[in-house]
PDB file of N, CA and C in Angstrom:
ATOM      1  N   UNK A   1      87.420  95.813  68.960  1.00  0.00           N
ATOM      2  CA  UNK A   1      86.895  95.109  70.107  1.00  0.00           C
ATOM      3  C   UNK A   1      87.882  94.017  70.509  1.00  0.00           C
ATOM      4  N   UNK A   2      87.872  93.923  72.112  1.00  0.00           N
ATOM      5  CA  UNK A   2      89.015  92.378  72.348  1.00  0.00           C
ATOM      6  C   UNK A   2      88.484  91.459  72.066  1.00  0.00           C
ATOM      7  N   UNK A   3      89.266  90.615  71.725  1.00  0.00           N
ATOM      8  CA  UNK A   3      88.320  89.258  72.390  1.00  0.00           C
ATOM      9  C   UNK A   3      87.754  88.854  73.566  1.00  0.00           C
ATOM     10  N   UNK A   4      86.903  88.203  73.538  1.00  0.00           N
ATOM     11  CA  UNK A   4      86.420  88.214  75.083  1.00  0.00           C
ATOM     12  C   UNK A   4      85.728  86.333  75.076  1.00  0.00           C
ATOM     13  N   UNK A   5      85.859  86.321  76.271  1.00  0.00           N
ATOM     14  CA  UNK A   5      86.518  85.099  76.541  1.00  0.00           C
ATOM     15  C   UNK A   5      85.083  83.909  76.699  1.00  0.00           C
ATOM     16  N   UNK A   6      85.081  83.120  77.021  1.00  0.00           N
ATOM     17  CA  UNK A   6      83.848  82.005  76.367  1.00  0.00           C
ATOM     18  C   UNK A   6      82.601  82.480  77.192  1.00  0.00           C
ATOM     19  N   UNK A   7      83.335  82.661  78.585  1.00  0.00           N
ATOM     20  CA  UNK A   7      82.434  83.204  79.919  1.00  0.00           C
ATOM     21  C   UNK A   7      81.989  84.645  79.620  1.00  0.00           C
ATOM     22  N   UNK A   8      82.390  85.598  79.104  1.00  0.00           N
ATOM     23  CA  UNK A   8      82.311  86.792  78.442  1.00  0.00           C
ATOM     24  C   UNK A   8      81.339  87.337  77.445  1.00  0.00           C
ATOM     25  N   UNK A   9      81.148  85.709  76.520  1.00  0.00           N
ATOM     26  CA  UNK A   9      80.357  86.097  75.749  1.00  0.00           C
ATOM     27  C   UNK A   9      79.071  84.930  76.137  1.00  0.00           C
ATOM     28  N   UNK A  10      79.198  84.009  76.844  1.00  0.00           N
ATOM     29  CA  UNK A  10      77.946  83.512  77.318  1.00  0.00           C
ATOM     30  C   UNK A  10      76.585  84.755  78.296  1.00  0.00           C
ATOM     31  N   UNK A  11      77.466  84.877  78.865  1.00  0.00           N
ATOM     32  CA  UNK A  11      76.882  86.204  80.236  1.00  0.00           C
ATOM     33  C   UNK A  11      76.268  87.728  79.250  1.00  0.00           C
ATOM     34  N   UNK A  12      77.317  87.807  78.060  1.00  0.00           N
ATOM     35  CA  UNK A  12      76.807  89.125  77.304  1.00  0.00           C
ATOM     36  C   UNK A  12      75.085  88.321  76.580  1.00  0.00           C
ATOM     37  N   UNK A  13      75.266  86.952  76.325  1.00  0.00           N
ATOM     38  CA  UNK A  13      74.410  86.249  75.128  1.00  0.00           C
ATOM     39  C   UNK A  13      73.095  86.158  76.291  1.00  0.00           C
ATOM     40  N   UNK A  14      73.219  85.646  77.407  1.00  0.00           N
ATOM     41  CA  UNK A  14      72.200  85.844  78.877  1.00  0.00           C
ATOM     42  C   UNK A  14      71.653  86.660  78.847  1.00  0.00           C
ATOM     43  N   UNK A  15      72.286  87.875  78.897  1.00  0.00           N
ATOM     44  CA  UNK A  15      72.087  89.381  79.247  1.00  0.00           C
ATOM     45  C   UNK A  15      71.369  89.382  78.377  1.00  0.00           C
ATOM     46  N   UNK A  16      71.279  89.445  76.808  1.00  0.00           N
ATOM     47  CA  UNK A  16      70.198  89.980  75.784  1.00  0.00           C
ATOM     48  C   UNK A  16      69.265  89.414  76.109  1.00  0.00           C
ATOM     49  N   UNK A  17      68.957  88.496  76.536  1.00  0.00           N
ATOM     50  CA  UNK A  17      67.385  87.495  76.431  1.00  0.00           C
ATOM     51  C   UNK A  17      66.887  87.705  78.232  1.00  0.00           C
ATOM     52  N   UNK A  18      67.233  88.221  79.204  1.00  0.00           N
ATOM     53  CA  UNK A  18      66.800  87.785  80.231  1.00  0.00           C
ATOM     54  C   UNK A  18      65.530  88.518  80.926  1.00  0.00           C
ATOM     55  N   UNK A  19      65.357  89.642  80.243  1.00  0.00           N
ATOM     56  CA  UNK A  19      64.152  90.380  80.385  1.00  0.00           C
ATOM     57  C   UNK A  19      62.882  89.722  79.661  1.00  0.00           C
ATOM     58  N   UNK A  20      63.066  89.316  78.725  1.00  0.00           N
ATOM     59  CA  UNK A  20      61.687  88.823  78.001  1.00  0.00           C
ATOM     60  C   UNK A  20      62.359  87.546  76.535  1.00  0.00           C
ATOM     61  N   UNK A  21      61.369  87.449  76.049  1.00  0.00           N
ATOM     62  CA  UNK A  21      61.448  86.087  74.982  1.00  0.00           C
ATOM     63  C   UNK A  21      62.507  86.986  73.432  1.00  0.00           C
ATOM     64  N   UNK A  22      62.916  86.493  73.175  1.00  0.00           N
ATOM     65  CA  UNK A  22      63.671  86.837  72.336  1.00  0.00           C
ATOM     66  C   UNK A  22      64.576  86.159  71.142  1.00  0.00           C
ATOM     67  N   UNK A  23      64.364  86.936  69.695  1.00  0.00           N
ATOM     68  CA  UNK A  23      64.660  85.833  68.544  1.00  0.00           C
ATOM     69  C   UNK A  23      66.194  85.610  68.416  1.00  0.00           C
ATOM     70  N   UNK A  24      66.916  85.104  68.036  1.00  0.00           N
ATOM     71  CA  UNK A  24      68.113  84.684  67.646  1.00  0.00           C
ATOM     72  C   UNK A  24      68.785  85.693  67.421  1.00  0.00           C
ATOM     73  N   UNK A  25      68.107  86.515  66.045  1.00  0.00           N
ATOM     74  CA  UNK A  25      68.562  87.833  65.551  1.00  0.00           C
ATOM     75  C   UNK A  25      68.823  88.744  66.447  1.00  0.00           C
ATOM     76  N   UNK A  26      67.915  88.812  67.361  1.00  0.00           N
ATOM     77  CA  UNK A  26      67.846  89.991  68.437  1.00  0.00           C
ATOM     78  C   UNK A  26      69.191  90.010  69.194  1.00  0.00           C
ATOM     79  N   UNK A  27      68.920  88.504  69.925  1.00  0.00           N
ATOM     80  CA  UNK A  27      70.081  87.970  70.649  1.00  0.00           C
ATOM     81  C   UNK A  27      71.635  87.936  70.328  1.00  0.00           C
ATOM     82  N   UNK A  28      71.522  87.752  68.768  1.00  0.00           N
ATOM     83  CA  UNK A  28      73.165  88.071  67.997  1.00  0.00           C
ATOM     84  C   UNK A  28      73.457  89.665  68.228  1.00  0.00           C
ATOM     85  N   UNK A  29      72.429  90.234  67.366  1.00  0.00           N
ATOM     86  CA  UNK A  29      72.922  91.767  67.595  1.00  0.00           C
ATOM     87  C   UNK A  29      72.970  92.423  69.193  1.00  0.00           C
ATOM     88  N   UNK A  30      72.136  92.386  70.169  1.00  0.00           N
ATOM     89  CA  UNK A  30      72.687  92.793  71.074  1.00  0.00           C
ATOM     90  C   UNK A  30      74.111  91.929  71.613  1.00  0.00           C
ATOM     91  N   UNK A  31      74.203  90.730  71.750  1.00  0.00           N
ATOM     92  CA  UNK A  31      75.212  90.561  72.091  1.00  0.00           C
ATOM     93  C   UNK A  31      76.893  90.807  71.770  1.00  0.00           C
ATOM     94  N   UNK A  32      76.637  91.118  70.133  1.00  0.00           N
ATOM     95  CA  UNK A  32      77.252  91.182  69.133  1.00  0.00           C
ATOM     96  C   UNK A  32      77.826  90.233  68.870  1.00  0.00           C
ATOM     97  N   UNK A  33      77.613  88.640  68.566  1.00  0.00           N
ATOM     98  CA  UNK A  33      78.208  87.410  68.049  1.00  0.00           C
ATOM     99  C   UNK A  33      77.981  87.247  66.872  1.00  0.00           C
ATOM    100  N   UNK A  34      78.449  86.540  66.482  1.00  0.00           N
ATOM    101  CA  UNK A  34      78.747  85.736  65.040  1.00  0.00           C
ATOM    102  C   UNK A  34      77.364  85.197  65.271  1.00  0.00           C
ATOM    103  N   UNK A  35      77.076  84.670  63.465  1.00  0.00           N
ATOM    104  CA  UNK A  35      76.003  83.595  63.628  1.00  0.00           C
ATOM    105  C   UNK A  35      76.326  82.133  64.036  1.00  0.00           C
ATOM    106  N   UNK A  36      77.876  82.148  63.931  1.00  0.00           N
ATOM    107  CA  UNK A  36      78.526  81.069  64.486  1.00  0.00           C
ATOM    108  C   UNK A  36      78.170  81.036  65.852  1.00  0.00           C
ATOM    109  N   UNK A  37      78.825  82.035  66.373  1.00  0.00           N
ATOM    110  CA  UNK A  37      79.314  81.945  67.550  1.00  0.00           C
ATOM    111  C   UNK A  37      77.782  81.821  68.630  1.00  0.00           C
ATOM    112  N   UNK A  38      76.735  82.375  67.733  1.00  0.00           N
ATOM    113  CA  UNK A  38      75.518  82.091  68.686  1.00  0.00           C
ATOM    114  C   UNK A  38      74.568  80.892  68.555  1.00  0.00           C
ATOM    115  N   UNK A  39      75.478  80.150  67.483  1.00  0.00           N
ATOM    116  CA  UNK A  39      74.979  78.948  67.405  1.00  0.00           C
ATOM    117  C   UNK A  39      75.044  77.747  68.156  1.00  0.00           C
ATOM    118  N   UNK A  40      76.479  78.115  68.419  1.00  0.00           N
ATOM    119  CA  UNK A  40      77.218  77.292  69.185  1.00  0.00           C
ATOM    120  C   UNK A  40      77.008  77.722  71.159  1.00  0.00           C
ATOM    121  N   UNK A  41      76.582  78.745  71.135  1.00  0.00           N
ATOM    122  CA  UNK A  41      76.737  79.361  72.451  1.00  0.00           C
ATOM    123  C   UNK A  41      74.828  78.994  72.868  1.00  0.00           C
ATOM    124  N   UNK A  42      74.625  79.796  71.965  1.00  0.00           N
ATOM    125  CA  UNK A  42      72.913  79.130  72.327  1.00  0.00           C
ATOM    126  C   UNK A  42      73.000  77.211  72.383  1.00  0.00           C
ATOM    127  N   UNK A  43      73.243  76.756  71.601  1.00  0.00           N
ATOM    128  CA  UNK A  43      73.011  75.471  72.142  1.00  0.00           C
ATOM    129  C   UNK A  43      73.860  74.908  73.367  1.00  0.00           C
ATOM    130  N   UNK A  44      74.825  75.373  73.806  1.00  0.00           N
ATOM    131  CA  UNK A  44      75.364  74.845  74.776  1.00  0.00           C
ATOM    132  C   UNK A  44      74.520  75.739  75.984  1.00  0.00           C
ATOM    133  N   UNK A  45      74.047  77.069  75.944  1.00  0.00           N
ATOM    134  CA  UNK A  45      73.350  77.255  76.776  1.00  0.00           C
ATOM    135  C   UNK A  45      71.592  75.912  76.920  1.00  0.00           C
ATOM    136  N   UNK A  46      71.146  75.994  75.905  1.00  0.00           N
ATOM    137  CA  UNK A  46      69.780  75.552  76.271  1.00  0.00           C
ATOM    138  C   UNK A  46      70.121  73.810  76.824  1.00  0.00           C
ATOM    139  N   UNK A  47      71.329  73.260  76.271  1.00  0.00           N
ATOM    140  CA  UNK A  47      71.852  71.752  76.763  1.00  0.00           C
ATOM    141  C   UNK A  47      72.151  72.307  78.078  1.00  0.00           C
ATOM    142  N   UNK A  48      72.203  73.433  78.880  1.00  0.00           N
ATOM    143  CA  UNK A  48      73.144  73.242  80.591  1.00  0.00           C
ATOM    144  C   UNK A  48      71.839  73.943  81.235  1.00  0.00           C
ATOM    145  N   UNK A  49      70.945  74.360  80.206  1.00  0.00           N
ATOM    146  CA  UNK A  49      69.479  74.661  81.515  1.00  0.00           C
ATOM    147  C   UNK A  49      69.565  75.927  81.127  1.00  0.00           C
ATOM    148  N   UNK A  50      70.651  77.001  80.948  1.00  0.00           N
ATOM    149  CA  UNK A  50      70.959  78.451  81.335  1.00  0.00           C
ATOM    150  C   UNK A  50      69.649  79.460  80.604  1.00  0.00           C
ATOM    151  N   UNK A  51      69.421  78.624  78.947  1.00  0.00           N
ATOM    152  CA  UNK A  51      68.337  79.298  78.370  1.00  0.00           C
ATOM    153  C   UNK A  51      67.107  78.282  77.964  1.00  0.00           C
ATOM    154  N   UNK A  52      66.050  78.872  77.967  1.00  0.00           N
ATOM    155  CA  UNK A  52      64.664  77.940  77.561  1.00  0.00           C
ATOM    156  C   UNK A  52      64.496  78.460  76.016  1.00  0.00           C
ATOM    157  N   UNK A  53      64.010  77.442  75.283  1.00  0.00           N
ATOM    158  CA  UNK A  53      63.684  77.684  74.120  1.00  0.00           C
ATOM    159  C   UNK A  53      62.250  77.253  73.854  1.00  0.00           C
ATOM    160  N   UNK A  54      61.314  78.207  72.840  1.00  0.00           N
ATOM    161  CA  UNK A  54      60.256  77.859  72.938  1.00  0.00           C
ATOM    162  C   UNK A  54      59.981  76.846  71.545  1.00  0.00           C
ATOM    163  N   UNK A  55      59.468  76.072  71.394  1.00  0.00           N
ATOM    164  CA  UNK A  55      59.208  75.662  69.881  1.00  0.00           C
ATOM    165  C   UNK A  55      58.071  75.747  69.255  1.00  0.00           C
ATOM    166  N   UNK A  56      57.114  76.360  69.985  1.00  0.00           N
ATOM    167  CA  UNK A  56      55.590  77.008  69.398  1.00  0.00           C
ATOM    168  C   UNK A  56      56.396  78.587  69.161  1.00  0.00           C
ATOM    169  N   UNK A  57      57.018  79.282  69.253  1.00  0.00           N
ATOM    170  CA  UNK A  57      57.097  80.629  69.014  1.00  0.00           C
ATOM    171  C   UNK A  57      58.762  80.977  68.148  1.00  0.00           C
ATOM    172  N   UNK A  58      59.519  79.985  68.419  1.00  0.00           N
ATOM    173  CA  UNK A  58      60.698  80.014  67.793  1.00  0.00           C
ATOM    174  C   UNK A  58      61.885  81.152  68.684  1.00  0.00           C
ATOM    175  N   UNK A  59      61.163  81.399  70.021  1.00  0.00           N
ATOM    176  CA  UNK A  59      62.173  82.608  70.932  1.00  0.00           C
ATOM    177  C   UNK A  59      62.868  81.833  72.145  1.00  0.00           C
ATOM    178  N   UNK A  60      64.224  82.779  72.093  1.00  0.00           N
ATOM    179  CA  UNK A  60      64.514  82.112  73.509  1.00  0.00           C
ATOM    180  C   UNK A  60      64.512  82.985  75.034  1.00  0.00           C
ATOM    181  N   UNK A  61      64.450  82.429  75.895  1.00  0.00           N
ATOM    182  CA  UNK A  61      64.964  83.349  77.482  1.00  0.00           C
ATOM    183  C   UNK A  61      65.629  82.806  78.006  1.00  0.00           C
ATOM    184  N   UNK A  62      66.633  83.492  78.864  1.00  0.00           N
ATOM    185  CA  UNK A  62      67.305  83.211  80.056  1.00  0.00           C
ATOM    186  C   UNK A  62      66.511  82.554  81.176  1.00  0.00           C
ATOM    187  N   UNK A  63      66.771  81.455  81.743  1.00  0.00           N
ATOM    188  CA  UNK A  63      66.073  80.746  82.949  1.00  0.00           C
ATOM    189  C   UNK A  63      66.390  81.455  84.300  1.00  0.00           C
ATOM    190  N   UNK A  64      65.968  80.841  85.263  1.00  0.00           N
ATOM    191  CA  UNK A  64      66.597  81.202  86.707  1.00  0.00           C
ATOM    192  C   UNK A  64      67.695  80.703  86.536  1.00  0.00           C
ATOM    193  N   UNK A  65      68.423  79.497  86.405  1.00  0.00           N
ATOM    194  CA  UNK A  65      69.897  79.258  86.487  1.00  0.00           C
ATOM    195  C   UNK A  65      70.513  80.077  85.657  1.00  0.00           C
ATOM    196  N   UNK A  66      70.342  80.734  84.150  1.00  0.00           N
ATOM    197  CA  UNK A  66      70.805  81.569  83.393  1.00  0.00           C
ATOM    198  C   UNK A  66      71.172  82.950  84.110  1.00  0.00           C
ATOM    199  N   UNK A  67      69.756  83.196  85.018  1.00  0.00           N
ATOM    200  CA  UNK A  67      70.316  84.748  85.600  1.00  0.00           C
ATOM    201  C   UNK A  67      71.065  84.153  86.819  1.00  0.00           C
ATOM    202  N   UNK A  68      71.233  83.442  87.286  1.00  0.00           N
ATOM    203  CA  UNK A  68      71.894  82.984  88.619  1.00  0.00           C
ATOM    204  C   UNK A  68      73.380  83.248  88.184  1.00  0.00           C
ATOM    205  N   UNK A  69      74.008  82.455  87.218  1.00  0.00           N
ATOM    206  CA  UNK A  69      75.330  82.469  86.046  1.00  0.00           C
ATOM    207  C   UNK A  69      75.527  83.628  86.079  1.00  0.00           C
ATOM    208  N   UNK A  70      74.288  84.408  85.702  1.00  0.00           N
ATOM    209  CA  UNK A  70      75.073  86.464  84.865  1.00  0.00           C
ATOM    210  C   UNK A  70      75.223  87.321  86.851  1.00  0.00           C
ATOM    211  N   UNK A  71      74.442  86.686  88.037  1.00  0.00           N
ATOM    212  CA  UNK A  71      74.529  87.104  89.193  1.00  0.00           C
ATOM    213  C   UNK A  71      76.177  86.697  89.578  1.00  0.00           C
ATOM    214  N   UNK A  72      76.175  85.707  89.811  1.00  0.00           N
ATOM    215  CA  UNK A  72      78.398  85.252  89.414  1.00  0.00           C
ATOM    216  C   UNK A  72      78.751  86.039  88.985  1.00  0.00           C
ATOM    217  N   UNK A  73      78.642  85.947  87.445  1.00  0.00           N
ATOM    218  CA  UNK A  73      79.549  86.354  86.533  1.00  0.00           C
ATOM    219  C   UNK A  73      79.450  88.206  87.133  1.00  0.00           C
ATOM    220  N   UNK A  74      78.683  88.520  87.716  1.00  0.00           N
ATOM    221  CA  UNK A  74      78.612  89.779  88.029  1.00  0.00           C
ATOM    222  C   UNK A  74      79.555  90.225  89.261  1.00  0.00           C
ATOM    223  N   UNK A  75      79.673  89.271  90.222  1.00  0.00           N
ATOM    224  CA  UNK A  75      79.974  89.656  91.481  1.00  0.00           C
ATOM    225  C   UNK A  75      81.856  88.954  91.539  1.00  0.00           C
ATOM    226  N   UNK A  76      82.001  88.065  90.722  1.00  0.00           N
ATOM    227  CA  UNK A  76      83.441  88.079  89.703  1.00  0.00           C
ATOM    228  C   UNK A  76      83.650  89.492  89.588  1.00  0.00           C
ATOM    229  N   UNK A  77      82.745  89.906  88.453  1.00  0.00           N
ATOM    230  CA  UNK A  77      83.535  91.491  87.905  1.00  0.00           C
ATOM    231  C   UNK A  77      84.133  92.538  88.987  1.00  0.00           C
ATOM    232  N   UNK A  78      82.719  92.571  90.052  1.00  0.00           N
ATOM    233  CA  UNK A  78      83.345  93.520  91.055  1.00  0.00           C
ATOM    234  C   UNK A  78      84.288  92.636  92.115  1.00  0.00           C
ATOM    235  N   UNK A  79      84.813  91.630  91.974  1.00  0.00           N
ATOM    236  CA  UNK A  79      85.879  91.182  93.162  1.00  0.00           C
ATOM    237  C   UNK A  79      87.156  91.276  92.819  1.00  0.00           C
ATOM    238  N   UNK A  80      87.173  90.865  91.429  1.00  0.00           N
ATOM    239  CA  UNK A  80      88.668  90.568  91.054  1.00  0.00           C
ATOM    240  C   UNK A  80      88.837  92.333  90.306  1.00  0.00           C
ATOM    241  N   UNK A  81      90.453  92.534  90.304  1.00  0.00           N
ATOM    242  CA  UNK A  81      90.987  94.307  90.250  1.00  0.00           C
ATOM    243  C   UNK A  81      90.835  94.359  88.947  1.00  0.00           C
ATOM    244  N   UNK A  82      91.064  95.227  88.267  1.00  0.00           N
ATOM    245  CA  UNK A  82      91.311  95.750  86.675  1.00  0.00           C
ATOM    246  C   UNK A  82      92.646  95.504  86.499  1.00  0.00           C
ATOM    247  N   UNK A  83      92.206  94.646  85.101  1.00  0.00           N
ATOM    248  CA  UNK A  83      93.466  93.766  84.701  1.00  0.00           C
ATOM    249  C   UNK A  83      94.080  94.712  82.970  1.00  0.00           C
ATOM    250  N   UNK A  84      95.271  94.962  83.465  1.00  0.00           N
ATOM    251  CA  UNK A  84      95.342  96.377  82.507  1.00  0.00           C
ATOM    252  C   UNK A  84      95.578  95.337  81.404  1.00  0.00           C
ATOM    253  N   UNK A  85      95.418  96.286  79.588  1.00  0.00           N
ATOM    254  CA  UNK A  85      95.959  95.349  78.461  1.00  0.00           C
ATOM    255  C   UNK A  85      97.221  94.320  78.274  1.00  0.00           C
ATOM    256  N   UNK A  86      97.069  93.513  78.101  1.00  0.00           N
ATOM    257  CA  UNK A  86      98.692  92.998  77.898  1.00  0.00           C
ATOM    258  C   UNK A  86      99.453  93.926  77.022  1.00  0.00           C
ATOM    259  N   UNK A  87      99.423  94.470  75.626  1.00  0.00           N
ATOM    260  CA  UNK A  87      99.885  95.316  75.434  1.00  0.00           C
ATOM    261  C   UNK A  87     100.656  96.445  76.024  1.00  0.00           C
ATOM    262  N   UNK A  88     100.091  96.707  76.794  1.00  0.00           N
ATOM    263  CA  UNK A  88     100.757  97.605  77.665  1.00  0.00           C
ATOM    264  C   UNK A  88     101.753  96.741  78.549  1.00  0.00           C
ATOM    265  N   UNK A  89     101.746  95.858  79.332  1.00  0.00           N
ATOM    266  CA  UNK A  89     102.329  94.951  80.064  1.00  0.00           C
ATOM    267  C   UNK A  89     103.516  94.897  79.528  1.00  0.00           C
ATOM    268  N   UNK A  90     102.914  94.258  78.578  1.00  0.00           N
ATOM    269  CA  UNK A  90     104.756  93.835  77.301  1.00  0.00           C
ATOM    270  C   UNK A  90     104.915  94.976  77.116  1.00  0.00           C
ATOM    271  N   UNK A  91     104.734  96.254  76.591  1.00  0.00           N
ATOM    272  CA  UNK A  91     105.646  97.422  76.298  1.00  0.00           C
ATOM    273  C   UNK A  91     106.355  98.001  77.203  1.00  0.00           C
ATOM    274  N   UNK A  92     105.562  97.985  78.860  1.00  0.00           N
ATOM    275  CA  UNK A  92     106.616  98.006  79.779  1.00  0.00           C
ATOM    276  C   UNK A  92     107.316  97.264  80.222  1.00  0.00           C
ATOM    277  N   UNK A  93     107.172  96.394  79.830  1.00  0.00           N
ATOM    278  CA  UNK A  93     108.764  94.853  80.418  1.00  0.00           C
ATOM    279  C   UNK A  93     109.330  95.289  79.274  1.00  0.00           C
ATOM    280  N   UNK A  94     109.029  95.303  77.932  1.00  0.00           N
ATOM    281  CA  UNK A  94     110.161  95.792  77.153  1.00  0.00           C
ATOM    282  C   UNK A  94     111.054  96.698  77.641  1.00  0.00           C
ATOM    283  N   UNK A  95     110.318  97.916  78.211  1.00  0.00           N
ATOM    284  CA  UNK A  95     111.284  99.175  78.165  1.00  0.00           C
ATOM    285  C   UNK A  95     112.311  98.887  79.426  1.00  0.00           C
ATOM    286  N   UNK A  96     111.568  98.136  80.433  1.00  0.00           N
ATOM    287  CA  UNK A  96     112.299  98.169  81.619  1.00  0.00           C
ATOM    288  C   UNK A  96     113.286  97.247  80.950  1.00  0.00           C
ATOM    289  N   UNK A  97     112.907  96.223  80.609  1.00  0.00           N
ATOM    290  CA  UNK A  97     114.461  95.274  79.934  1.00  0.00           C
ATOM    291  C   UNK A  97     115.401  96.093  79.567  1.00  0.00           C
ATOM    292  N   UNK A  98     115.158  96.885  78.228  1.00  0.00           N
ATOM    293  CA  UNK A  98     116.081  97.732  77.177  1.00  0.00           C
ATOM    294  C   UNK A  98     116.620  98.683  78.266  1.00  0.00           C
ATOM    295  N   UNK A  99     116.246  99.066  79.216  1.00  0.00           N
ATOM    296  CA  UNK A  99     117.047 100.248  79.908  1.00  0.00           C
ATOM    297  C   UNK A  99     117.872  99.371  81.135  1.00  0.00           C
ATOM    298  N   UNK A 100     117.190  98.360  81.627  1.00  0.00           N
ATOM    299  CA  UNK A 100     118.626  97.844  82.320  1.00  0.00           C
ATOM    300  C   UNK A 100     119.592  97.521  81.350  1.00  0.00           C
ATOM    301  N   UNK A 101     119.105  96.287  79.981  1.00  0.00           N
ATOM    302  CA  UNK A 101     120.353  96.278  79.286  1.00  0.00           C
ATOM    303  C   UNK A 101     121.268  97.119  79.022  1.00  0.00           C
ATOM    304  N   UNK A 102     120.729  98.586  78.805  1.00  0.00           N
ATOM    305  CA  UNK A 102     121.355 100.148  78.381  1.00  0.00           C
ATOM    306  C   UNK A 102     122.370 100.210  79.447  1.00  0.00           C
ATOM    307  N   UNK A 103     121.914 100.024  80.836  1.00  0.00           N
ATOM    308  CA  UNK A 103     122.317 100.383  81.933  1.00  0.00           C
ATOM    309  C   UNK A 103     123.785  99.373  82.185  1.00  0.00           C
ATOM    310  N   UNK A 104     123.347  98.152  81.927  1.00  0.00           N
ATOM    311  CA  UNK A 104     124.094  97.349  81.842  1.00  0.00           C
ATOM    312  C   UNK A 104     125.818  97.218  81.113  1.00  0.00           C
ATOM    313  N   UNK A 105     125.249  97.870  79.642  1.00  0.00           N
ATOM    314  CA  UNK A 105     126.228  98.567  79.052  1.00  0.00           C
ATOM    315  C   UNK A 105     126.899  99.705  79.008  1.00  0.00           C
ATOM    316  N   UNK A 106     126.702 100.321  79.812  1.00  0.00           N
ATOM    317  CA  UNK A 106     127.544 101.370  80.202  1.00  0.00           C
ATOM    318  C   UNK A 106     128.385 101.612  81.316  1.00  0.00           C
ATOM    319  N   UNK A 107     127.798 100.413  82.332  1.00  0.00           N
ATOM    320  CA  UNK A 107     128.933  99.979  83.230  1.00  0.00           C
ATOM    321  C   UNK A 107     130.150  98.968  82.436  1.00  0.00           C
ATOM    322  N   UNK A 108     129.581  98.408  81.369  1.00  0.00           N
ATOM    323  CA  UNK A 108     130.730  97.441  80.760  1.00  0.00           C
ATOM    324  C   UNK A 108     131.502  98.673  80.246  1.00  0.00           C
ATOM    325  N   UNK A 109     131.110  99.639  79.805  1.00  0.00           N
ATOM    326  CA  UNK A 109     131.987 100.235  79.321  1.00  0.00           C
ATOM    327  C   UNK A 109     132.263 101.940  79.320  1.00  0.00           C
ATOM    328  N   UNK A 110     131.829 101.332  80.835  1.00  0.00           N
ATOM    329  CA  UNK A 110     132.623 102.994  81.313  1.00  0.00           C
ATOM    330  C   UNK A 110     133.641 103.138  81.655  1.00  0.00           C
ATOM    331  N   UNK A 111     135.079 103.991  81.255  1.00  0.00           N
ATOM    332  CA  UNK A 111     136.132 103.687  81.471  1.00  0.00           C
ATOM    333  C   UNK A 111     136.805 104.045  83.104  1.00  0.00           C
ATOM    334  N   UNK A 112     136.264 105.092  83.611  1.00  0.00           N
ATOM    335  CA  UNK A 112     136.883 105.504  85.105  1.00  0.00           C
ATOM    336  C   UNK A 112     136.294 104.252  85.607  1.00  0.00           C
ATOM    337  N   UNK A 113     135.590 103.152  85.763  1.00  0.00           N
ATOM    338  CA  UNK A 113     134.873 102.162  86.351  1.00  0.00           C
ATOM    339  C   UNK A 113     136.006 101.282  86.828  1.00  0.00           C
ATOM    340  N   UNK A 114     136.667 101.073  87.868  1.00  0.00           N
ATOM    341  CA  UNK A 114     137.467 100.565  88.601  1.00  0.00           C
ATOM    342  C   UNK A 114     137.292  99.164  88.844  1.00  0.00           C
ATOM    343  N   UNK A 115     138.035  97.799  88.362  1.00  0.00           N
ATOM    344  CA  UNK A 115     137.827  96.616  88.745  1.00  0.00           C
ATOM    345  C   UNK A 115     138.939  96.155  89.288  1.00  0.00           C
ATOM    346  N   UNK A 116     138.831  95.290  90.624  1.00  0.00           N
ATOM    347  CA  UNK A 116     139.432  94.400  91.065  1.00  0.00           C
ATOM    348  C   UNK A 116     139.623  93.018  91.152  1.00  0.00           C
TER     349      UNK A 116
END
C-alpha cells in the first residue's frame, strides 16, 4: 500500500463512520489505520467539528461538516489528472538522462565527426 497523505487518510477515516454510529475498531479496520494513527486522526477530527462522539454509547459519526470535507475531498479527486508513481517518473528521467549521456558520448567520440 502507498502512503497516503494526512487528507487521504482523514476522508478514508470519514468515510467509515458516515452512514451510521460507529466503534473505533470498526473505524480502524475499514479505514485501515494504525491504532496510532486513529488516535491521533479521530481526535483532531472530533476537535475541528468533522466527527461527533457519543459518551453514553462510546461510538463515533461523521457530522455535516465531516461529509461536507469527504464532498471536497471528492470533487478534488475528479478535477485534478492522474498523477502517475514517482517511481516510474524517476526511472524515466533516468533512462532519458543515460541515453542522452550515451548519445553524448558518441559524438565525443566518433571519429569521421568533423570539428572546426
Amino acid at each position: 500500500m502507498k502512503n497516503r497523505s494526512d487528507v487521504e487518510i482523514m476522508a478514508s477515516m470519514l468515510r467509515s463512520a458516515s452512514k451510521k454510529w460507529e466503534y473505533k475498531t470498526t473505524i480502524m479496520n475499514t479505514a485501515a489505520l494504525s491504532h496510532s494513527q486513529l488516535v491521533r486522526y479521530l481526535a483532531i477530527a472530533v476537535q475541528k467539528g468533522l466527527v461527533e462522539y457519543s459518551e453514553i454509547t462510546g461510538l463515533y459519526k461523521t457530522t455535516e461538516e465531516g461529509l461536507r470535507y469527504l464532498e471536497k475531498y471528492m470533487q478534488l479527486l475528479r478535477l485534478l489528472p492522474a498523477i502517475p508513481e514517482l517511481p516510474d517518473i524517476i526511472d524515466d528521467e533516468t533512462k532519458e538522462l543515460a541515453n542522452s549521456e550515451d548519445k553524448a558520448l558518441e559524438q565525443e567520440n566518433d571519429p569521421v565527426r568533423i570539428t572546426s
